[in-house]
PDB file of N, CA and C in Angstrom:
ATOM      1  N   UNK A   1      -4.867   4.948 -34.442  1.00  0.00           N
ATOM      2  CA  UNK A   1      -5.968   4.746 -33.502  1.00  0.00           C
ATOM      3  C   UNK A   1      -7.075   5.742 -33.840  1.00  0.00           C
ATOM      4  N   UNK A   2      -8.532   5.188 -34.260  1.00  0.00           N
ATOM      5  CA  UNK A   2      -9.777   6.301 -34.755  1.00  0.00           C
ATOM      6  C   UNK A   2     -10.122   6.982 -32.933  1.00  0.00           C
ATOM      7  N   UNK A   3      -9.801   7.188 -32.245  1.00  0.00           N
ATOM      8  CA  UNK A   3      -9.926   7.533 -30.977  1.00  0.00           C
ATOM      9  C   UNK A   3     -10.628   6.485 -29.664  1.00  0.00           C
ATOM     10  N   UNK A   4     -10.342   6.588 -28.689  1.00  0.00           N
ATOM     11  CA  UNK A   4     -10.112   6.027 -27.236  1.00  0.00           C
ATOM     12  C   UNK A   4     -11.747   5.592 -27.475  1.00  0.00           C
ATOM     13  N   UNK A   5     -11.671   4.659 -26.757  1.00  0.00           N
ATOM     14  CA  UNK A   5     -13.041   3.615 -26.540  1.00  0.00           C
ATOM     15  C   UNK A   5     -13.219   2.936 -25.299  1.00  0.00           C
ATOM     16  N   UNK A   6     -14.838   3.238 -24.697  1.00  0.00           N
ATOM     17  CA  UNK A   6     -14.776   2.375 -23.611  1.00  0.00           C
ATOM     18  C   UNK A   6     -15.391   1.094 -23.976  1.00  0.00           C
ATOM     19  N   UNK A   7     -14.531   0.281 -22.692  1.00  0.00           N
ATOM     20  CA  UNK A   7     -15.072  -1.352 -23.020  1.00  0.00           C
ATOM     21  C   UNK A   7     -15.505  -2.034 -21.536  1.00  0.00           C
ATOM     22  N   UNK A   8     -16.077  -2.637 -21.681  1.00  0.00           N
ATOM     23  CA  UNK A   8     -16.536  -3.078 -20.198  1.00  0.00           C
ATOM     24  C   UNK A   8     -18.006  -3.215 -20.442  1.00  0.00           C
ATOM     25  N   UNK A   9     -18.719  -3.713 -19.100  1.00  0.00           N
ATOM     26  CA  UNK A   9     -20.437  -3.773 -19.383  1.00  0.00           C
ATOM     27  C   UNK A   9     -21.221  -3.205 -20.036  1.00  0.00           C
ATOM     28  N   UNK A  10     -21.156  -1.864 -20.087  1.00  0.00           N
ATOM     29  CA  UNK A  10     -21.409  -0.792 -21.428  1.00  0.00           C
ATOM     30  C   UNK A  10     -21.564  -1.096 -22.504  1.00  0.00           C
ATOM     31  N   UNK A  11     -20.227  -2.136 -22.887  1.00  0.00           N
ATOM     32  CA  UNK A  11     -20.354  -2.709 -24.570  1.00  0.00           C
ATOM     33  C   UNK A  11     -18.964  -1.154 -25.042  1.00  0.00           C
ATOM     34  N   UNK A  12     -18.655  -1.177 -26.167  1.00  0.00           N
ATOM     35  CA  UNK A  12     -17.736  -0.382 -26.714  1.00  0.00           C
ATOM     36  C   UNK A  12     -18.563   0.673 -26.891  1.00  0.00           C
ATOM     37  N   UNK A  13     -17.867   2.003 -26.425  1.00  0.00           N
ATOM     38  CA  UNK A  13     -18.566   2.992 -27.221  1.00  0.00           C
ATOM     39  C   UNK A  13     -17.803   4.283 -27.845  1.00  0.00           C
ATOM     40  N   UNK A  14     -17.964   5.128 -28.397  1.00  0.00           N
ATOM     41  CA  UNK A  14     -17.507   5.539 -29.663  1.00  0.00           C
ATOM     42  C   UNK A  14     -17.637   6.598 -28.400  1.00  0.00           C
ATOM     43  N   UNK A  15     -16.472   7.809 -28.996  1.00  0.00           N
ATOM     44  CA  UNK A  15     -16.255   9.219 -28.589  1.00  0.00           C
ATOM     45  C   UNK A  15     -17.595   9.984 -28.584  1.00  0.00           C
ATOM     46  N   UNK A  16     -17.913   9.902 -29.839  1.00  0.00           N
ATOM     47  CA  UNK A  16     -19.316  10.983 -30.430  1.00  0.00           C
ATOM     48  C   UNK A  16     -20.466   9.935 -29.607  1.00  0.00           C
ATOM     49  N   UNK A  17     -20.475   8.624 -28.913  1.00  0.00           N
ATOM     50  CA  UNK A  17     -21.913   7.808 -28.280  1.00  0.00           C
ATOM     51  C   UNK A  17     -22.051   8.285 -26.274  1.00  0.00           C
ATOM     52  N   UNK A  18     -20.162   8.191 -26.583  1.00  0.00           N
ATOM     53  CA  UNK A  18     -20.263   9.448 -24.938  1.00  0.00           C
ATOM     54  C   UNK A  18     -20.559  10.362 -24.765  1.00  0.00           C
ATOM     55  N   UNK A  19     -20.043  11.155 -25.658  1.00  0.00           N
ATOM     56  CA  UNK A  19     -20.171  12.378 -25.656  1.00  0.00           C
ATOM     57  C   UNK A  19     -22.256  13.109 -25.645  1.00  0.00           C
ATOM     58  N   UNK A  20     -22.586  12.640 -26.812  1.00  0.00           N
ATOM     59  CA  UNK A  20     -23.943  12.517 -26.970  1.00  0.00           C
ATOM     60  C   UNK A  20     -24.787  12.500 -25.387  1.00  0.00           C
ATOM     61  N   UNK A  21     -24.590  11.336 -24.954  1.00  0.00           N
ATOM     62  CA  UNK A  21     -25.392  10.919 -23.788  1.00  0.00           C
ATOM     63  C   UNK A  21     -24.728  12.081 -22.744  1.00  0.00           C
ATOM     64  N   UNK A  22     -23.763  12.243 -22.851  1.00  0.00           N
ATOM     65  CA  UNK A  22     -23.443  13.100 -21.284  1.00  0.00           C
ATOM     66  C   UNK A  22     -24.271  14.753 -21.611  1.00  0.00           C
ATOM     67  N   UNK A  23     -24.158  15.277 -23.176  1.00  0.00           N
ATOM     68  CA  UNK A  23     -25.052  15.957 -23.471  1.00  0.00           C
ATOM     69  C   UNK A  23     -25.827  15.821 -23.285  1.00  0.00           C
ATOM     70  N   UNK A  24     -26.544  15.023 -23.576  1.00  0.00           N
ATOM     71  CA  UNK A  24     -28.515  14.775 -23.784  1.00  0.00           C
ATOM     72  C   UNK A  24     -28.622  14.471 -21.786  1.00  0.00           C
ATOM     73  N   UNK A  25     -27.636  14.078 -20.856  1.00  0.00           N
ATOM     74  CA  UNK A  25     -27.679  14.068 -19.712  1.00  0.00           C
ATOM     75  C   UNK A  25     -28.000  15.601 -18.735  1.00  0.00           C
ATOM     76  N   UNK A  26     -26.842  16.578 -19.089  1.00  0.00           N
ATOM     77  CA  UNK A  26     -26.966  17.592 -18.882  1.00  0.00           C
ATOM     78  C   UNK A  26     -27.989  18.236 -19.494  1.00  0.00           C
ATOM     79  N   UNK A  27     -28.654  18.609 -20.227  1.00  0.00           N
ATOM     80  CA  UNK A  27     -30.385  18.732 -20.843  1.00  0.00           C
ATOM     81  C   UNK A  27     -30.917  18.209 -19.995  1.00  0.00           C
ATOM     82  N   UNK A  28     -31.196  17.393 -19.980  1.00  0.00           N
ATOM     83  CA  UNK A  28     -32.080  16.455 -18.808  1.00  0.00           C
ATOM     84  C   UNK A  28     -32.327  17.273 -17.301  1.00  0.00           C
ATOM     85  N   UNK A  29     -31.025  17.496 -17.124  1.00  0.00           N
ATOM     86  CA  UNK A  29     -30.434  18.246 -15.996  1.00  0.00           C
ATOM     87  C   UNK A  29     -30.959  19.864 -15.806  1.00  0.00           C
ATOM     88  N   UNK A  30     -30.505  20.673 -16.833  1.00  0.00           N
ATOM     89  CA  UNK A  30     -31.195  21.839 -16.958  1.00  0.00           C
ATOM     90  C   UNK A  30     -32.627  21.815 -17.153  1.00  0.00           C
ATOM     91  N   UNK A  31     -33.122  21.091 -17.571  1.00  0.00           N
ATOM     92  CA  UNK A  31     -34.647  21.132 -18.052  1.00  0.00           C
ATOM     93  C   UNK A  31     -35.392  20.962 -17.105  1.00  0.00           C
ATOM     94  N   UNK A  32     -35.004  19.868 -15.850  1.00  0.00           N
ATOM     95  CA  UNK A  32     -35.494  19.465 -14.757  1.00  0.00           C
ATOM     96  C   UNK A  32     -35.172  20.963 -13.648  1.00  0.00           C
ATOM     97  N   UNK A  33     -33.792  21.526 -13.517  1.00  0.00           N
ATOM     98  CA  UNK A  33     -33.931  22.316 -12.717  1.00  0.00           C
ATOM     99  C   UNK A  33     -34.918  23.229 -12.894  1.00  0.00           C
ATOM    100  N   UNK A  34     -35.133  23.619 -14.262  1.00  0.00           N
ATOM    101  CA  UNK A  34     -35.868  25.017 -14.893  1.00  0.00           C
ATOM    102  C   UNK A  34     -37.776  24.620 -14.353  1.00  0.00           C
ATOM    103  N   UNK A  35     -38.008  23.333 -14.777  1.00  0.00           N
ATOM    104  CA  UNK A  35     -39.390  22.930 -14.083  1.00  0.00           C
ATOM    105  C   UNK A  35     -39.306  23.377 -12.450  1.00  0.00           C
ATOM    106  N   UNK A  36     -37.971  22.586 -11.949  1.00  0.00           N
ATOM    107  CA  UNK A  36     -38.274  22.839 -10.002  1.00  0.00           C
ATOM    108  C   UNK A  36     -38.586  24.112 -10.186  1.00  0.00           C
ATOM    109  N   UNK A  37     -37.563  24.903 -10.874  1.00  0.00           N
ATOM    110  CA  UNK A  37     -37.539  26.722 -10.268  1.00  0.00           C
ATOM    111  C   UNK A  37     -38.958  27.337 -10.571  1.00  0.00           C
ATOM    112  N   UNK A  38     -39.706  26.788 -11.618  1.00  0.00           N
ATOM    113  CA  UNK A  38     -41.031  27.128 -12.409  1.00  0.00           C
ATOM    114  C   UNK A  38     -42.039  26.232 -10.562  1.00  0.00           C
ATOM    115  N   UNK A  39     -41.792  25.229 -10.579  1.00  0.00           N
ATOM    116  CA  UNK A  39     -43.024  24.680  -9.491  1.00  0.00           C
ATOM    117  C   UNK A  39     -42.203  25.571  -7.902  1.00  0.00           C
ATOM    118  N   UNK A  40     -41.461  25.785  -7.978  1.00  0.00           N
ATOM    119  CA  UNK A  40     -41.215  26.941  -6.996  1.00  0.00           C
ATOM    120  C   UNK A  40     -42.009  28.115  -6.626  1.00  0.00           C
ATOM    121  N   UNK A  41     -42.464  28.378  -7.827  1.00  0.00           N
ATOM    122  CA  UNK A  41     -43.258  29.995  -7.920  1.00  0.00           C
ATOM    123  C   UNK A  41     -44.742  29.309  -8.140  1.00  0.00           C
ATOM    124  N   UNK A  42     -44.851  28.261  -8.442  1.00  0.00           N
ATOM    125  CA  UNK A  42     -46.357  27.924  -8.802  1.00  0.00           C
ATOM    126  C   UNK A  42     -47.140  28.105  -7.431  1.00  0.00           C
ATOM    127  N   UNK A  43     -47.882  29.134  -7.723  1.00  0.00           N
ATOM    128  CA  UNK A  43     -48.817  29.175  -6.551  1.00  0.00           C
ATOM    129  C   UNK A  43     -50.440  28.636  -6.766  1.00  0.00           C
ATOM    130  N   UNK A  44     -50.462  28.062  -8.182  1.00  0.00           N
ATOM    131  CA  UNK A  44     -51.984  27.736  -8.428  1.00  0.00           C
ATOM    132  C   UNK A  44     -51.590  26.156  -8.450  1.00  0.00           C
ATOM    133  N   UNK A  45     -52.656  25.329  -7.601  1.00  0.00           N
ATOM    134  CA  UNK A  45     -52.371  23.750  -7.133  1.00  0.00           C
ATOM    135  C   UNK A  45     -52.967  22.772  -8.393  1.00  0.00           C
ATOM    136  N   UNK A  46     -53.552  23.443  -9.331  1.00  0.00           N
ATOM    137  CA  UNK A  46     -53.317  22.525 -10.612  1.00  0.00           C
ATOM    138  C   UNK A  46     -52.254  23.333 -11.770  1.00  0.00           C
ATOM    139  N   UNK A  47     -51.878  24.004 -11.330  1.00  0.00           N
ATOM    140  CA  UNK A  47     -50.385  24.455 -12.233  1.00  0.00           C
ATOM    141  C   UNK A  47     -49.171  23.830 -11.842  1.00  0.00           C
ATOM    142  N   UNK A  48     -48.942  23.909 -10.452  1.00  0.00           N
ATOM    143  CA  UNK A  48     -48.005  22.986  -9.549  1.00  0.00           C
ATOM    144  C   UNK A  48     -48.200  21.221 -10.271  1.00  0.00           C
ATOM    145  N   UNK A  49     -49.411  21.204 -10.153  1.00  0.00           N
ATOM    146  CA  UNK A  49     -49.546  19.641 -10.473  1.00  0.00           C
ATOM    147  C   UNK A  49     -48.929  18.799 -12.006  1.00  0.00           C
ATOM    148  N   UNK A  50     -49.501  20.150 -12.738  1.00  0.00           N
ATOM    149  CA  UNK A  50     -49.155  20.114 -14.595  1.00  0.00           C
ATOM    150  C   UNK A  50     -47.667  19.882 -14.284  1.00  0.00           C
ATOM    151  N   UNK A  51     -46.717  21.030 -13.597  1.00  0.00           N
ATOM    152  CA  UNK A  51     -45.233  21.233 -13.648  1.00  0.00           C
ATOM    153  C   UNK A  51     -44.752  19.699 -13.284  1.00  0.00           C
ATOM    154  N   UNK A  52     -45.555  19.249 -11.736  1.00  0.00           N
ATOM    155  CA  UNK A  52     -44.589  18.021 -11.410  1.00  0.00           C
ATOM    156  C   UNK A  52     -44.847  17.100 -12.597  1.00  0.00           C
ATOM    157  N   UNK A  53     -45.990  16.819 -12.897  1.00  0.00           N
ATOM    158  CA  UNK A  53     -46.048  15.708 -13.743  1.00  0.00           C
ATOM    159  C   UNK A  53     -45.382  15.903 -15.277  1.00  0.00           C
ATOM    160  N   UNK A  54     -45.130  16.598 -15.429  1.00  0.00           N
ATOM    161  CA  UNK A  54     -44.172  17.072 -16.272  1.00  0.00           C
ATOM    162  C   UNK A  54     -42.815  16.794 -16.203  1.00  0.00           C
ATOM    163  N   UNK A  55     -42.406  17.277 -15.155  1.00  0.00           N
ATOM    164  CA  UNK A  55     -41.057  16.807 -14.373  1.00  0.00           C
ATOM    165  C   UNK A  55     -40.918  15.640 -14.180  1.00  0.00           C
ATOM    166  N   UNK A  56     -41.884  14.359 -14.073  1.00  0.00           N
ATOM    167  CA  UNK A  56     -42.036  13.120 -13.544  1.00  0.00           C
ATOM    168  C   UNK A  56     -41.582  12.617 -14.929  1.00  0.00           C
ATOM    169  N   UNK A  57     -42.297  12.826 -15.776  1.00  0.00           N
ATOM    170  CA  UNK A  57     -42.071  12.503 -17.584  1.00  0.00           C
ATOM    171  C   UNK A  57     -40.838  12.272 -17.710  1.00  0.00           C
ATOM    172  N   UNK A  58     -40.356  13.751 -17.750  1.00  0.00           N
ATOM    173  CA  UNK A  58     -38.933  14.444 -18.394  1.00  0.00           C
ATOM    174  C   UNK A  58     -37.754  13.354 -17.412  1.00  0.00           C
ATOM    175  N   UNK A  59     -37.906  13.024 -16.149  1.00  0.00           N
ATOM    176  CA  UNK A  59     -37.232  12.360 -15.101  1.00  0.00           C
ATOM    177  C   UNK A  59     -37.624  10.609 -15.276  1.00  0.00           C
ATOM    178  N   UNK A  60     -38.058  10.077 -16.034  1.00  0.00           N
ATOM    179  CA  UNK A  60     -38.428   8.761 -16.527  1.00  0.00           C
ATOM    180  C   UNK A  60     -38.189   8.620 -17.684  1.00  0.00           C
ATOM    181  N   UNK A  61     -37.822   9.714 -18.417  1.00  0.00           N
ATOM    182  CA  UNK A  61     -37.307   9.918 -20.109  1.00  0.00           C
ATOM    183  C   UNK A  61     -35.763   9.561 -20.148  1.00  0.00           C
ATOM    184  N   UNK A  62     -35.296  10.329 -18.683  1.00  0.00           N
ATOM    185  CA  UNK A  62     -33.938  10.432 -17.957  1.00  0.00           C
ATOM    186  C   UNK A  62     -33.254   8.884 -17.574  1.00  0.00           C
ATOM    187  N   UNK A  63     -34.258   8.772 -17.438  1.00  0.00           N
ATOM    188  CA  UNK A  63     -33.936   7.322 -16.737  1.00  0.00           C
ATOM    189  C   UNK A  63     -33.689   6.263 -17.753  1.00  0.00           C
ATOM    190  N   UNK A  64     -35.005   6.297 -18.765  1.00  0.00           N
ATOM    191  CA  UNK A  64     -35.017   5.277 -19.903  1.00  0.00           C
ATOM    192  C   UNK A  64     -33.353   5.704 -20.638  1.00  0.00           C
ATOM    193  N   UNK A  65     -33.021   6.527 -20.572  1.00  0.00           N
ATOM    194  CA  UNK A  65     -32.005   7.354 -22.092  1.00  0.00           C
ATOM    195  C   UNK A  65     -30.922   5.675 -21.610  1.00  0.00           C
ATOM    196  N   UNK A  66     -30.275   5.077 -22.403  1.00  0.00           N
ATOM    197  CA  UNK A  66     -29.204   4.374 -22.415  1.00  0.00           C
ATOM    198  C   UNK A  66     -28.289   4.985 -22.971  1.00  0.00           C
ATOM    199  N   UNK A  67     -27.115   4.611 -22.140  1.00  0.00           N
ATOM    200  CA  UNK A  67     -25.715   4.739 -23.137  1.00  0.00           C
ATOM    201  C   UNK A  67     -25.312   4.203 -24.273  1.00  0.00           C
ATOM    202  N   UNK A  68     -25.267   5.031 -25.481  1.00  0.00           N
ATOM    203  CA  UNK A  68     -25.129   3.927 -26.581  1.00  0.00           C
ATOM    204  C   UNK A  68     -26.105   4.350 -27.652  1.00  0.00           C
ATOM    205  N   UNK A  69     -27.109   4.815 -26.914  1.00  0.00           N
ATOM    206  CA  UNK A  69     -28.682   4.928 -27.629  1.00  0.00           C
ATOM    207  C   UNK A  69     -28.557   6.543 -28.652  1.00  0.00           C
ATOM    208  N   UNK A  70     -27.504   6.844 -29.212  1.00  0.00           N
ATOM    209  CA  UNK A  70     -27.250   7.806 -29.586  1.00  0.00           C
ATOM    210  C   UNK A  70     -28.882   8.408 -30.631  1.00  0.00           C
ATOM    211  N   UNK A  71     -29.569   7.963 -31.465  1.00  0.00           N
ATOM    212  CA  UNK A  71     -30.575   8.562 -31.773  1.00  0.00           C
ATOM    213  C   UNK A  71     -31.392   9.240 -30.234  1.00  0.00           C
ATOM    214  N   UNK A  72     -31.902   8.322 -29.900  1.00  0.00           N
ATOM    215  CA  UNK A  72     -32.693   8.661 -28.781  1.00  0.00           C
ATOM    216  C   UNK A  72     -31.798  10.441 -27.514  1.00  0.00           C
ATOM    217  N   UNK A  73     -30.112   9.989 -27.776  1.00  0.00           N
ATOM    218  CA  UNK A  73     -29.742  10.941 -27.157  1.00  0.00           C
ATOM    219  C   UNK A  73     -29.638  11.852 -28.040  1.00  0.00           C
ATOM    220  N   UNK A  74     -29.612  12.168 -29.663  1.00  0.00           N
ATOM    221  CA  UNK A  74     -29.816  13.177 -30.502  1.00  0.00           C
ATOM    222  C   UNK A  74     -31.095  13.837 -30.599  1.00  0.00           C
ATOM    223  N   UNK A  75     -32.140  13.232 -29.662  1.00  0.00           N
ATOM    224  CA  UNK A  75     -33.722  13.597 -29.855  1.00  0.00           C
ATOM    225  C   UNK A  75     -33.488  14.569 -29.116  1.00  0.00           C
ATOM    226  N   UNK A  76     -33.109  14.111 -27.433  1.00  0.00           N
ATOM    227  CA  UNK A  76     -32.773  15.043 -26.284  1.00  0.00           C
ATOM    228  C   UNK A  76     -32.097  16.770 -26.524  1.00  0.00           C
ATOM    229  N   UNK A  77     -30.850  16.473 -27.901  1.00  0.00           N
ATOM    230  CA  UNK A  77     -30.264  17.034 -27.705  1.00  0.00           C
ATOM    231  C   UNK A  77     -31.136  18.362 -28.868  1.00  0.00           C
ATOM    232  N   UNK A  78     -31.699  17.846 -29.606  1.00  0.00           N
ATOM    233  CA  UNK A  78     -32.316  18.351 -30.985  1.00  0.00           C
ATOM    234  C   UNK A  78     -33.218  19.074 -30.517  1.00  0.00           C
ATOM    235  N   UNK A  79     -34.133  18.779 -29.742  1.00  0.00           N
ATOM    236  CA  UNK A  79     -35.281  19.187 -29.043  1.00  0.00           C
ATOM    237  C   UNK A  79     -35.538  19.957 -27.153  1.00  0.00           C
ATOM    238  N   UNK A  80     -34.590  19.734 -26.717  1.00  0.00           N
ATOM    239  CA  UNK A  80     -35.178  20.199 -25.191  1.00  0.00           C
ATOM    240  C   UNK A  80     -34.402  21.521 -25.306  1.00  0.00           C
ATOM    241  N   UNK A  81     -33.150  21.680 -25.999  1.00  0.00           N
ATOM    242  CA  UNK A  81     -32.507  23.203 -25.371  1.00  0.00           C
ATOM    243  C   UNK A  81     -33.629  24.154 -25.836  1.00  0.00           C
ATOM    244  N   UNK A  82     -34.242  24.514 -26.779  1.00  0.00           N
ATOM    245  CA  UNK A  82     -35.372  25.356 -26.603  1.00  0.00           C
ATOM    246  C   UNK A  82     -36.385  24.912 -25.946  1.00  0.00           C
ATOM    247  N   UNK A  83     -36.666  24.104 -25.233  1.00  0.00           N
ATOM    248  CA  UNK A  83     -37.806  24.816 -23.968  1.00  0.00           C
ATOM    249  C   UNK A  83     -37.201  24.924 -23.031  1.00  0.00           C
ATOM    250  N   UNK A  84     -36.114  24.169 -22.922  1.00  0.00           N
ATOM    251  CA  UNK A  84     -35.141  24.648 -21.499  1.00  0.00           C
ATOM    252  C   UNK A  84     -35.077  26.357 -21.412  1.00  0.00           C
ATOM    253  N   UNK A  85     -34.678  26.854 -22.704  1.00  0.00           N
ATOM    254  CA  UNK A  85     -34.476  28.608 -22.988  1.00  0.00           C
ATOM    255  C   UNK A  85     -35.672  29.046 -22.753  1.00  0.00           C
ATOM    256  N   UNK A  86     -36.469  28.559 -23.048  1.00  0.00           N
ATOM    257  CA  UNK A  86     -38.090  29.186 -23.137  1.00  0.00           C
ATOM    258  C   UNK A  86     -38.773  29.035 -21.267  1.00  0.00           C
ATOM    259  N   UNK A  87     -38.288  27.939 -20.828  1.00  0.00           N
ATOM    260  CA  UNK A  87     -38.418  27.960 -19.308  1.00  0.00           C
ATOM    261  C   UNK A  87     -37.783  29.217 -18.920  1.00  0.00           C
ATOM    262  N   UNK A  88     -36.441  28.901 -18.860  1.00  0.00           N
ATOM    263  CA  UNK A  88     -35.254  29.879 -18.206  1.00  0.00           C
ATOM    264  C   UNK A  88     -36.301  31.668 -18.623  1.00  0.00           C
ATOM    265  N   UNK A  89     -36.239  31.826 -19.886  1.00  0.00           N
ATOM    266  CA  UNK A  89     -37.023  32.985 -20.042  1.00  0.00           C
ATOM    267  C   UNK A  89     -37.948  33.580 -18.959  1.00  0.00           C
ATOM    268  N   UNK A  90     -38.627  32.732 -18.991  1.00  0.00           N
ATOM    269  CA  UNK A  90     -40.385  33.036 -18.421  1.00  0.00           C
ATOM    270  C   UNK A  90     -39.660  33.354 -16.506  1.00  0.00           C
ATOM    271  N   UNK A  91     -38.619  32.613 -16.560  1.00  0.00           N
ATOM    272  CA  UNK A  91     -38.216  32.822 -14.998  1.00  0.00           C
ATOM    273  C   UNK A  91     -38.057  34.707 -14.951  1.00  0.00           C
ATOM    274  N   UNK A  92     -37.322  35.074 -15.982  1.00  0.00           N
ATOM    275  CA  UNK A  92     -36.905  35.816 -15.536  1.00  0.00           C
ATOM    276  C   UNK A  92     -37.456  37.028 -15.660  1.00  0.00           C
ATOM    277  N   UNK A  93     -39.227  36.645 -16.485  1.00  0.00           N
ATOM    278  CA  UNK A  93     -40.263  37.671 -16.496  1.00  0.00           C
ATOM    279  C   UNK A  93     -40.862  37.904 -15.670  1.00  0.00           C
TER     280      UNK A  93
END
């Protein structure tokens, strides 16, 4: 057996096509909290505005991601943990 597979509406998917998405999910996840905690402190009302709509993006990016879509979840995964770090940073300046 090349390892366990889900089947059902999903369509089949591969260990490394779950795995991927629940990654590129959690990114999603951190990246979005790190914006709230950033529009938390925003006290200037077009900085606040930049953050949500930012957040609105990143949360419709979230939405589009499919299961399965493993490039698209290798983009997530390739690309957001450094600004997620680079958010988290700036919090703690």
């Amino acid at each position: 057996m090349t390892g366990r597979k889900f089947s059902g509406d999903i369509g089949d998917l591969s260990p490394e096509e779950t795995a991927a998405f629940e990654r590129a999910t959690d990114i999603y996840q951190a990246l979005l909290a790190a914006l709230d905690a950033h529009l938390d402190r925003a006290s200037d009302p077009a900085e606040a505005a930049r953050l949500r709509a930012e957040a609105e993006r990143y949360a419709a990016e979230q939405r589009e991601l499919r299961v399965g879509d493993l490039a698209g979840a290798q983009r997530v995964i390739d690309e957001y943990p450094a600004l997620v770090r680079e958010l988290m940073a700036s919090l703690a300046s």
